[in-house]
PDB file of N, CA and C in Angstrom:
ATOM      1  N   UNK A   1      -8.609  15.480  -4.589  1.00  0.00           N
ATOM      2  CA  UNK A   1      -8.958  14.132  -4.205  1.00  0.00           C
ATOM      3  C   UNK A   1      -8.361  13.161  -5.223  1.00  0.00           C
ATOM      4  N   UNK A   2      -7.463  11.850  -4.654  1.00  0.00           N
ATOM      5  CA  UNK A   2      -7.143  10.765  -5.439  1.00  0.00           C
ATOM      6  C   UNK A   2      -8.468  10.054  -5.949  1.00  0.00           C
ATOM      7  N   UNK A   3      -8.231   9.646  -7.742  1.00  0.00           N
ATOM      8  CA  UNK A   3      -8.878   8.618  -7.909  1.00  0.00           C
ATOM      9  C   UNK A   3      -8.165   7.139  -8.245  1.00  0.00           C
ATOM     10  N   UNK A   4      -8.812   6.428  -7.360  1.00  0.00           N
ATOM     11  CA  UNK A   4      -7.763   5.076  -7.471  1.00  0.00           C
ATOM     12  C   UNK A   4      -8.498   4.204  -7.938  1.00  0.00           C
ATOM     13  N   UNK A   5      -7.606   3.796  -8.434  1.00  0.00           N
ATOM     14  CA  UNK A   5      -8.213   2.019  -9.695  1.00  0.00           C
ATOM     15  C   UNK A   5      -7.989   0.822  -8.668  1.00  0.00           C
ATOM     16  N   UNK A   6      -9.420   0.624  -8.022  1.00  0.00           N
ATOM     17  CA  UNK A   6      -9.304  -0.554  -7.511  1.00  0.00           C
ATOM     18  C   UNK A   6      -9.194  -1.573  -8.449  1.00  0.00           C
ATOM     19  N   UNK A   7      -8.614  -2.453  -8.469  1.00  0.00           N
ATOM     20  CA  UNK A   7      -8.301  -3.744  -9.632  1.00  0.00           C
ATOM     21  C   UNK A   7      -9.556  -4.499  -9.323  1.00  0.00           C
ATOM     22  N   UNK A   8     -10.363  -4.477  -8.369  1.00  0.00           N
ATOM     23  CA  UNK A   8     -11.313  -5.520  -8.812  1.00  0.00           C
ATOM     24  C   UNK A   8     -13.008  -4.587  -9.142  1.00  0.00           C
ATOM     25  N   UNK A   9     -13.165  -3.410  -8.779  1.00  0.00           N
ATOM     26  CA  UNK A   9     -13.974  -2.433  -9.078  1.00  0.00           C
ATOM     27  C   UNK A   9     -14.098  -1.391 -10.224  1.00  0.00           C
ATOM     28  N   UNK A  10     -12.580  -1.146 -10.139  1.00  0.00           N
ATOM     29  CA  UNK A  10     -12.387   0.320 -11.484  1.00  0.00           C
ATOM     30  C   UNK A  10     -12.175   1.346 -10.573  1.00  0.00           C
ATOM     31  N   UNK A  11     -12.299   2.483 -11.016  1.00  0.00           N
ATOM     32  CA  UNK A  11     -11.672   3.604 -10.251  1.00  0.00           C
ATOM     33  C   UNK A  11     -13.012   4.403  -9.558  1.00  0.00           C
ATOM     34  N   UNK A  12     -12.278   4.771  -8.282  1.00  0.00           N
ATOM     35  CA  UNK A  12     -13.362   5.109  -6.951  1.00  0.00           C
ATOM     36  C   UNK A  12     -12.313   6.242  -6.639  1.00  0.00           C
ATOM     37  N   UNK A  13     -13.299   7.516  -6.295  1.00  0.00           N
ATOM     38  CA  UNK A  13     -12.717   8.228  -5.142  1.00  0.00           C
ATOM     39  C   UNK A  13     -11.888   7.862  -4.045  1.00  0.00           C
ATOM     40  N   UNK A  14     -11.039   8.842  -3.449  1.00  0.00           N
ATOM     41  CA  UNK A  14     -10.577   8.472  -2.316  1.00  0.00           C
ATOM     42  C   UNK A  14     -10.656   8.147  -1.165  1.00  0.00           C
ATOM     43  N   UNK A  15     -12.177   8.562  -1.087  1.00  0.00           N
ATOM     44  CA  UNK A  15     -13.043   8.291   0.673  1.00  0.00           C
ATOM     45  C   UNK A  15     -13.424   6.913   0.429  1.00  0.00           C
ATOM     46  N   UNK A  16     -13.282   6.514  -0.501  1.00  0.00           N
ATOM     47  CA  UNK A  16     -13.814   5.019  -0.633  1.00  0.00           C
ATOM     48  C   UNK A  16     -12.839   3.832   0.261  1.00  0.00           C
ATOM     49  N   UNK A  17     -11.770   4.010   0.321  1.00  0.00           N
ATOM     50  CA  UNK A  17     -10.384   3.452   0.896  1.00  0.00           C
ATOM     51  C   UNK A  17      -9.892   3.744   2.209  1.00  0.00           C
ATOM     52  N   UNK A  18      -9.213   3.115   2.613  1.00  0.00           N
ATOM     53  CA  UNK A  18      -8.428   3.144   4.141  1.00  0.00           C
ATOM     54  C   UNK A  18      -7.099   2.911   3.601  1.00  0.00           C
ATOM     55  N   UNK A  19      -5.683   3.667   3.833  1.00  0.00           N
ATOM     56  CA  UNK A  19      -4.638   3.118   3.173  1.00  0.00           C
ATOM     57  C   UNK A  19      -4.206   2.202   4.252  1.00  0.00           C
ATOM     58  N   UNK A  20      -3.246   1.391   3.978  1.00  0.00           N
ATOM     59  CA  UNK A  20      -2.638   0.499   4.446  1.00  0.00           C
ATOM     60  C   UNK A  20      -1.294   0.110   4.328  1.00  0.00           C
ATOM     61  N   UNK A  21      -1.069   1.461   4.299  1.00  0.00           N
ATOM     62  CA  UNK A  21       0.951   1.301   4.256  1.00  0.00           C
ATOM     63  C   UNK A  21       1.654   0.723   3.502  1.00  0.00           C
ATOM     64  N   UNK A  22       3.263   1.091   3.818  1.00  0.00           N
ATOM     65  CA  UNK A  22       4.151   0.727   2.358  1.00  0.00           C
ATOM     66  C   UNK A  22       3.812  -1.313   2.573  1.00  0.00           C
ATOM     67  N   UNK A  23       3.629  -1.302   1.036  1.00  0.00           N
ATOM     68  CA  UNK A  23       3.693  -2.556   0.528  1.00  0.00           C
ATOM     69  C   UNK A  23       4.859  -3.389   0.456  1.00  0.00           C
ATOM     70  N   UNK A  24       4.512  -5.126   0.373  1.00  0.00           N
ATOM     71  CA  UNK A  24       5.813  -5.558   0.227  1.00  0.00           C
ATOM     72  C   UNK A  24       7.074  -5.494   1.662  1.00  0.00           C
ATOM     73  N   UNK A  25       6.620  -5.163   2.746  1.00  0.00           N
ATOM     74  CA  UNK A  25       7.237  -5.345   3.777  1.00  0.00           C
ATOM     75  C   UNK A  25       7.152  -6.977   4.622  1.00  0.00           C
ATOM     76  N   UNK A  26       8.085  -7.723   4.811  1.00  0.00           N
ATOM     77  CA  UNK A  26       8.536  -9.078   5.182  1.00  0.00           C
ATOM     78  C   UNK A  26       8.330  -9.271   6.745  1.00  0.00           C
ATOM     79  N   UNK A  27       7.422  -9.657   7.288  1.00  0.00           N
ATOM     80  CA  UNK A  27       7.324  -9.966   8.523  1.00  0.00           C
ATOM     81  C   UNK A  27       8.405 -10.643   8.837  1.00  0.00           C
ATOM     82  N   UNK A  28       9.206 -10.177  10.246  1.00  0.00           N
ATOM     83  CA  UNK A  28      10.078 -11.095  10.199  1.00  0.00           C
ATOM     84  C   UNK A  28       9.506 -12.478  11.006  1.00  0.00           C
ATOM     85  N   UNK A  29      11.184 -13.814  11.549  1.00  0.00           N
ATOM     86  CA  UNK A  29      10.545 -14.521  11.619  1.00  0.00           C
ATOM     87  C   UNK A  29      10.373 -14.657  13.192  1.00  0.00           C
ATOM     88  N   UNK A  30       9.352 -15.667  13.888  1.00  0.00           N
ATOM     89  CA  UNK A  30       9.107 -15.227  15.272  1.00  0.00           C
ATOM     90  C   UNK A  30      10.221 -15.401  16.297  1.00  0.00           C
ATOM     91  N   UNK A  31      11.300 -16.109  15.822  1.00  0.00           N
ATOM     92  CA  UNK A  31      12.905 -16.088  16.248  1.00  0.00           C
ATOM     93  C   UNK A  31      13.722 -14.821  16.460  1.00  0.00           C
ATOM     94  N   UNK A  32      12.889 -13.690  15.775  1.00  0.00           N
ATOM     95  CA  UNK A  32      13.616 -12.333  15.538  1.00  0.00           C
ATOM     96  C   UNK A  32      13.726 -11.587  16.751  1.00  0.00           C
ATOM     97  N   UNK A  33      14.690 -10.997  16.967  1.00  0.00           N
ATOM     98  CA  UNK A  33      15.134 -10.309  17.910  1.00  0.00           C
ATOM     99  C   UNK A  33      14.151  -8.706  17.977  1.00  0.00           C
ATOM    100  N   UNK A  34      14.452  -8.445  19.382  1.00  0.00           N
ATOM    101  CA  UNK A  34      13.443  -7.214  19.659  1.00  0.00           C
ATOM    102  C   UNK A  34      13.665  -5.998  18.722  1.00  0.00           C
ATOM    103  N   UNK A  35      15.375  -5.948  18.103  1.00  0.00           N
ATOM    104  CA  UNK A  35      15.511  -4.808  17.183  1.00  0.00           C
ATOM    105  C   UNK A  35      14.501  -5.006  15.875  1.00  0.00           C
ATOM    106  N   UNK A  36      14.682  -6.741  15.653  1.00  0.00           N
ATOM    107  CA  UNK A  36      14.212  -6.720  14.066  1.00  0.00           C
ATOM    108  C   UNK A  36      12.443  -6.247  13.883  1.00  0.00           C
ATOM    109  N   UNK A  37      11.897  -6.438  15.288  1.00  0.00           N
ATOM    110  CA  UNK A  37      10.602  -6.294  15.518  1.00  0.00           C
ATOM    111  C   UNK A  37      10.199  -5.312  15.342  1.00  0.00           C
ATOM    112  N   UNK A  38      10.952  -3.920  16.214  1.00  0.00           N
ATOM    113  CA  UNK A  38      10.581  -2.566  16.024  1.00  0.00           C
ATOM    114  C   UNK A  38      11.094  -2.064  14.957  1.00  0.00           C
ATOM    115  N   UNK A  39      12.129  -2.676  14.275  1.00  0.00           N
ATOM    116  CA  UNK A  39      12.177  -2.192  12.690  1.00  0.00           C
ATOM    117  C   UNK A  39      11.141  -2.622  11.874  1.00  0.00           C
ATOM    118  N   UNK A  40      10.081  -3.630  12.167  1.00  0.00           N
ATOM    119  CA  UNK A  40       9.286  -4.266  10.926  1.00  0.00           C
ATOM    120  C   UNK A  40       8.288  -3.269  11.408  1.00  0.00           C
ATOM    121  N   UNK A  41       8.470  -2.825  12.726  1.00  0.00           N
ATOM    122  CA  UNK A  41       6.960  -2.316  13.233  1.00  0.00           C
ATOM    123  C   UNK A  41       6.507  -0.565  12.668  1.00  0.00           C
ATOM    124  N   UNK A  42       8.298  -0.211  12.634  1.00  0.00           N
ATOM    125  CA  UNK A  42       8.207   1.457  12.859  1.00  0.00           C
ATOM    126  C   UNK A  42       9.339   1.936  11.531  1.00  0.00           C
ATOM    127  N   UNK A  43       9.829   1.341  10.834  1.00  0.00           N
ATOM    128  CA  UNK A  43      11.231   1.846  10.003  1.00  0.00           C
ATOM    129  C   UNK A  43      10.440   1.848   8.936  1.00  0.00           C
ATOM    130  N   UNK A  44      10.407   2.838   8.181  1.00  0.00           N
ATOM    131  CA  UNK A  44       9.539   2.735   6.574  1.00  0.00           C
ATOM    132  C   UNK A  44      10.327   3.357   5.490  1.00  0.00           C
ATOM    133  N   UNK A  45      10.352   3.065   4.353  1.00  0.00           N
ATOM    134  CA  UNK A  45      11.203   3.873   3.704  1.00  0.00           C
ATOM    135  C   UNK A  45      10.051   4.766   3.104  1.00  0.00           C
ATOM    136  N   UNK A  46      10.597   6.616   2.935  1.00  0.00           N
ATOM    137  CA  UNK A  46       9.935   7.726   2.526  1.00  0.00           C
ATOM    138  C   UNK A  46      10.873   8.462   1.756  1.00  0.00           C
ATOM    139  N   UNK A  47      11.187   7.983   0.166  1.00  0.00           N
ATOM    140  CA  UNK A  47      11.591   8.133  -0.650  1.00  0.00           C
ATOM    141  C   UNK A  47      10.702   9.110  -1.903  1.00  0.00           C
ATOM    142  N   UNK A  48      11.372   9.960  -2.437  1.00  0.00           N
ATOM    143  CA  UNK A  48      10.722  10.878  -3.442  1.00  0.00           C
ATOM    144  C   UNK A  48      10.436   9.582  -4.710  1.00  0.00           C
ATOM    145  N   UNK A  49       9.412  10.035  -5.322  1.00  0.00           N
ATOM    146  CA  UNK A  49       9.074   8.891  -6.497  1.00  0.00           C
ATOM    147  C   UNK A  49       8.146   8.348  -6.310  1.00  0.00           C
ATOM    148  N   UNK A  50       8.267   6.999  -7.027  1.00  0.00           N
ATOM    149  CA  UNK A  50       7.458   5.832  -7.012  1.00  0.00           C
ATOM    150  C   UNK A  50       7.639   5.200  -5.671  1.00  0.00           C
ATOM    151  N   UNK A  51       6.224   4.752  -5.366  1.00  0.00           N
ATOM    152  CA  UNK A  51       6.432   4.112  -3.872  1.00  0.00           C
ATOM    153  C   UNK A  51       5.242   3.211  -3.419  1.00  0.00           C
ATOM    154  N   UNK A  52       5.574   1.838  -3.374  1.00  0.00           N
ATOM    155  CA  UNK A  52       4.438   0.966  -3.262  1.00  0.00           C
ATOM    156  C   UNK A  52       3.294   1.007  -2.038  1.00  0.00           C
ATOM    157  N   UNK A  53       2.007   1.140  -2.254  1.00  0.00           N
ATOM    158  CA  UNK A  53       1.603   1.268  -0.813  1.00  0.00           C
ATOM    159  C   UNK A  53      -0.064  -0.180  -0.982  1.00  0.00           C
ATOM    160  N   UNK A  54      -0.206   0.029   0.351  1.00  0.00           N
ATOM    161  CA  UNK A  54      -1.384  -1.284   0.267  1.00  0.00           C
ATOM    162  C   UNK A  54      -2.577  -0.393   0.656  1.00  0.00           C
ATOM    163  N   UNK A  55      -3.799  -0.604  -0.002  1.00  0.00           N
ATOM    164  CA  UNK A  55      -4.807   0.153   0.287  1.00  0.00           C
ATOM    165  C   UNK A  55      -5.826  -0.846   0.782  1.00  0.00           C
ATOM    166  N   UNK A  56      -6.952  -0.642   1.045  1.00  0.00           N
ATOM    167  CA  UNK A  56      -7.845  -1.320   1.035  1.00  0.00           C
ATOM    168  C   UNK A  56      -9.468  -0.686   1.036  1.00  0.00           C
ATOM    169  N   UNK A  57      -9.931  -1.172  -0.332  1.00  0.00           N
ATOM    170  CA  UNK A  57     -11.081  -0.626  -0.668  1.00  0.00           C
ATOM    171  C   UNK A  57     -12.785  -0.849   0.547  1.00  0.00           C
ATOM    172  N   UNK A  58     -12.629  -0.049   1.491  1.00  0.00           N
ATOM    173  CA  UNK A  58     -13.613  -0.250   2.382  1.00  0.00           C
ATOM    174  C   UNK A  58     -15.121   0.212   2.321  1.00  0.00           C
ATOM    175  N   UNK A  59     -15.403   0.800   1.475  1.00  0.00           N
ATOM    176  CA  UNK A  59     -16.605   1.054   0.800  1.00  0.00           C
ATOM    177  C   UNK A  59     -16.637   0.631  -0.434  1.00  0.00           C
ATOM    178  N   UNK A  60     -16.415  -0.682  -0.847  1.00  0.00           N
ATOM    179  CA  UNK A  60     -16.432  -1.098  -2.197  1.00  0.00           C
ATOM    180  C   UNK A  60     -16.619  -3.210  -1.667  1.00  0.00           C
ATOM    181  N   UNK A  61     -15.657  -3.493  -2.444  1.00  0.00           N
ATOM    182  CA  UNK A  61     -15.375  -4.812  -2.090  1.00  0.00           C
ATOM    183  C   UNK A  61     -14.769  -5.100  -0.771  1.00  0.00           C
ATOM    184  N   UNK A  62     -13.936  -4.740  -0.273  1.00  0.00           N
ATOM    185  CA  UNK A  62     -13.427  -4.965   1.163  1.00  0.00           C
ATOM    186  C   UNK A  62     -12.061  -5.612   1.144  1.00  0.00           C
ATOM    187  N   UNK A  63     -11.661  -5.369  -0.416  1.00  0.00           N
ATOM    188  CA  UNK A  63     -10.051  -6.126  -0.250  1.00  0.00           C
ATOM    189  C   UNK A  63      -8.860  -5.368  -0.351  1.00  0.00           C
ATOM    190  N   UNK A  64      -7.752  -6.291   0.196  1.00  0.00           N
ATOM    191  CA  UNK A  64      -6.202  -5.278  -0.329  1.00  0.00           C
ATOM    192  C   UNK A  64      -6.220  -5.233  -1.036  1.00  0.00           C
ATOM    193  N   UNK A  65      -5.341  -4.217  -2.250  1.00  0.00           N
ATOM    194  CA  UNK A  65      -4.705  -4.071  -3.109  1.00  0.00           C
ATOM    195  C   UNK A  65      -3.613  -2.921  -3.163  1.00  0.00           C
ATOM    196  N   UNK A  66      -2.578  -3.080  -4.011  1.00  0.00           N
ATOM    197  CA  UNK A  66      -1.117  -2.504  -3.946  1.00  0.00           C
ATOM    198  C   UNK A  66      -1.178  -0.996  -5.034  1.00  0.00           C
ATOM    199  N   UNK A  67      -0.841  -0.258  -4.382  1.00  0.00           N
ATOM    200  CA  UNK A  67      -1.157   1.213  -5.826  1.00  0.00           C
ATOM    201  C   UNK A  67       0.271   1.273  -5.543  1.00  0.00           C
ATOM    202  N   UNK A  68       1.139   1.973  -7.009  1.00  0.00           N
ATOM    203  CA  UNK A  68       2.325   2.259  -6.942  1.00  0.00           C
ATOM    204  C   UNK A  68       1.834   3.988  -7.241  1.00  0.00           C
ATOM    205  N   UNK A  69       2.172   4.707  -6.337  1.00  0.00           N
ATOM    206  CA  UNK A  69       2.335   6.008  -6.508  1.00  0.00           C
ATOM    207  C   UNK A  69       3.315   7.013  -6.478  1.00  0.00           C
ATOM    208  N   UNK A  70       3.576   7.889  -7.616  1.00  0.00           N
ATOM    209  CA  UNK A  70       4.504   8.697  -6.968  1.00  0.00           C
ATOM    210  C   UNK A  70       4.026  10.170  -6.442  1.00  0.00           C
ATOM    211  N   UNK A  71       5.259   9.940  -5.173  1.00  0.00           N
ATOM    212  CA  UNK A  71       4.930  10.671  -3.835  1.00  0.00           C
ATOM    213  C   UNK A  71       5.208  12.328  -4.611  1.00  0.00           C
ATOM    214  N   UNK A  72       6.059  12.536  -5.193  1.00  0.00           N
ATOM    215  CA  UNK A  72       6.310  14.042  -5.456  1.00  0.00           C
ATOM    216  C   UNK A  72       4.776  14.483  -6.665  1.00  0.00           C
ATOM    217  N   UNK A  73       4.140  13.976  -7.174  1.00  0.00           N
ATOM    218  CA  UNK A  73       3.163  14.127  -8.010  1.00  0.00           C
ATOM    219  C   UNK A  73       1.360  14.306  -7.333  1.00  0.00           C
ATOM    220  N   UNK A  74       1.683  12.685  -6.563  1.00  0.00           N
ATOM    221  CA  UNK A  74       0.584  12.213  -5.779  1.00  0.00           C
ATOM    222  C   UNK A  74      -0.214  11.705  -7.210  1.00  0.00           C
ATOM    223  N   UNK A  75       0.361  11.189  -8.645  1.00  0.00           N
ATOM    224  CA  UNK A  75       0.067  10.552  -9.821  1.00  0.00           C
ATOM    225  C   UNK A  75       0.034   9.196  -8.947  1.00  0.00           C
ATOM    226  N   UNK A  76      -1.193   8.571  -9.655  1.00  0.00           N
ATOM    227  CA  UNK A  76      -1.144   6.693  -9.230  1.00  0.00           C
ATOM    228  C   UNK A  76      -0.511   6.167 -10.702  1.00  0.00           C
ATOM    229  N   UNK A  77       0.380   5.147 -10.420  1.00  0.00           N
ATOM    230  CA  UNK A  77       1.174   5.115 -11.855  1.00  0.00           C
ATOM    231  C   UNK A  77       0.454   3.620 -12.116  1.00  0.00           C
ATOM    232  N   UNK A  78      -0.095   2.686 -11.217  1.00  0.00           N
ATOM    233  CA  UNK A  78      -0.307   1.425 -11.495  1.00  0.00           C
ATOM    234  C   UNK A  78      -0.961   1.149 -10.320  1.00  0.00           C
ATOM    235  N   UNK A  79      -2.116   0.311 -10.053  1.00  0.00           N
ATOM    236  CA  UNK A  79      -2.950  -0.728  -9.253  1.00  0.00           C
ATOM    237  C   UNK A  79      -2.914  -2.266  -9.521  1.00  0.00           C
ATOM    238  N   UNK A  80      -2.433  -2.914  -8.923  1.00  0.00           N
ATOM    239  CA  UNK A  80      -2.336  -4.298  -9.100  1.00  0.00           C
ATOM    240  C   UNK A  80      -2.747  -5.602  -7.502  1.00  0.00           C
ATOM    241  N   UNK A  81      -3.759  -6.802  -7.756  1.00  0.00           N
ATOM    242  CA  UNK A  81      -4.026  -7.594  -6.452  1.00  0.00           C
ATOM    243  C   UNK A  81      -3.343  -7.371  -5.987  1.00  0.00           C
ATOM    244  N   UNK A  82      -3.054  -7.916  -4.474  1.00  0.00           N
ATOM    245  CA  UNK A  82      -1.815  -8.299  -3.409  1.00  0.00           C
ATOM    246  C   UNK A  82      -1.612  -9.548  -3.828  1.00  0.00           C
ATOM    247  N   UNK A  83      -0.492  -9.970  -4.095  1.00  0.00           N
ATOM    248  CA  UNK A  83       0.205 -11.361  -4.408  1.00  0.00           C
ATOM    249  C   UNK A  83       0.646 -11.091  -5.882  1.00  0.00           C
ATOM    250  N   UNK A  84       0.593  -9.993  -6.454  1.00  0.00           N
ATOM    251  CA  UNK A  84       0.861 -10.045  -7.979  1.00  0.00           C
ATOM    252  C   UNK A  84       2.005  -9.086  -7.919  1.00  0.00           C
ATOM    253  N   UNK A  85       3.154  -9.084  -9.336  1.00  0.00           N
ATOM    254  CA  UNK A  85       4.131  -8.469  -8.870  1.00  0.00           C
ATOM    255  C   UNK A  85       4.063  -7.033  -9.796  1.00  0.00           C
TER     256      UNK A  85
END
């Protein structure tokens, strides 16, 4: 079982959370064509390493936040708000 450092709680088990996918993805804009749509909707990058993802603490406070994890370890290397870089 992951333990993750919610940034506004401290660190909680993993049943505590709902993940919420790779982080840092750009909605496109509503001008965007049907390709750019199903790329924002379905294209993810699944790279070995470090890899930003959005969680959200649902038995705790109830907010996003961004864990950088790497995927070959399943180590959390950093927890930081959403909007922080």
């Amino acid at each position: 079982m992951l333990l993750i450092p919610c940034p506004y709680c401290g660190v909680r088990p993993e049943l505590e959370f709902s993940y919420g996918g790779q982080a840092h993805i750009a909605r496109p804009q509503t001008s965007a064509s049907a390709e750019e749509w199903a790329a924002f909707q379905y294209e993810r990058v699944n790279t070995r390493g470090p890899h930003a993802e959005r969680w959200r603490h649902t038995h705790g406070c109830g907010r996003f936040f961004n864990v950088v994890r790497d995927t070959t370890t399943d180590q959390i290397l950093r927890s930081y708000r959403s909007g922080e870089r």
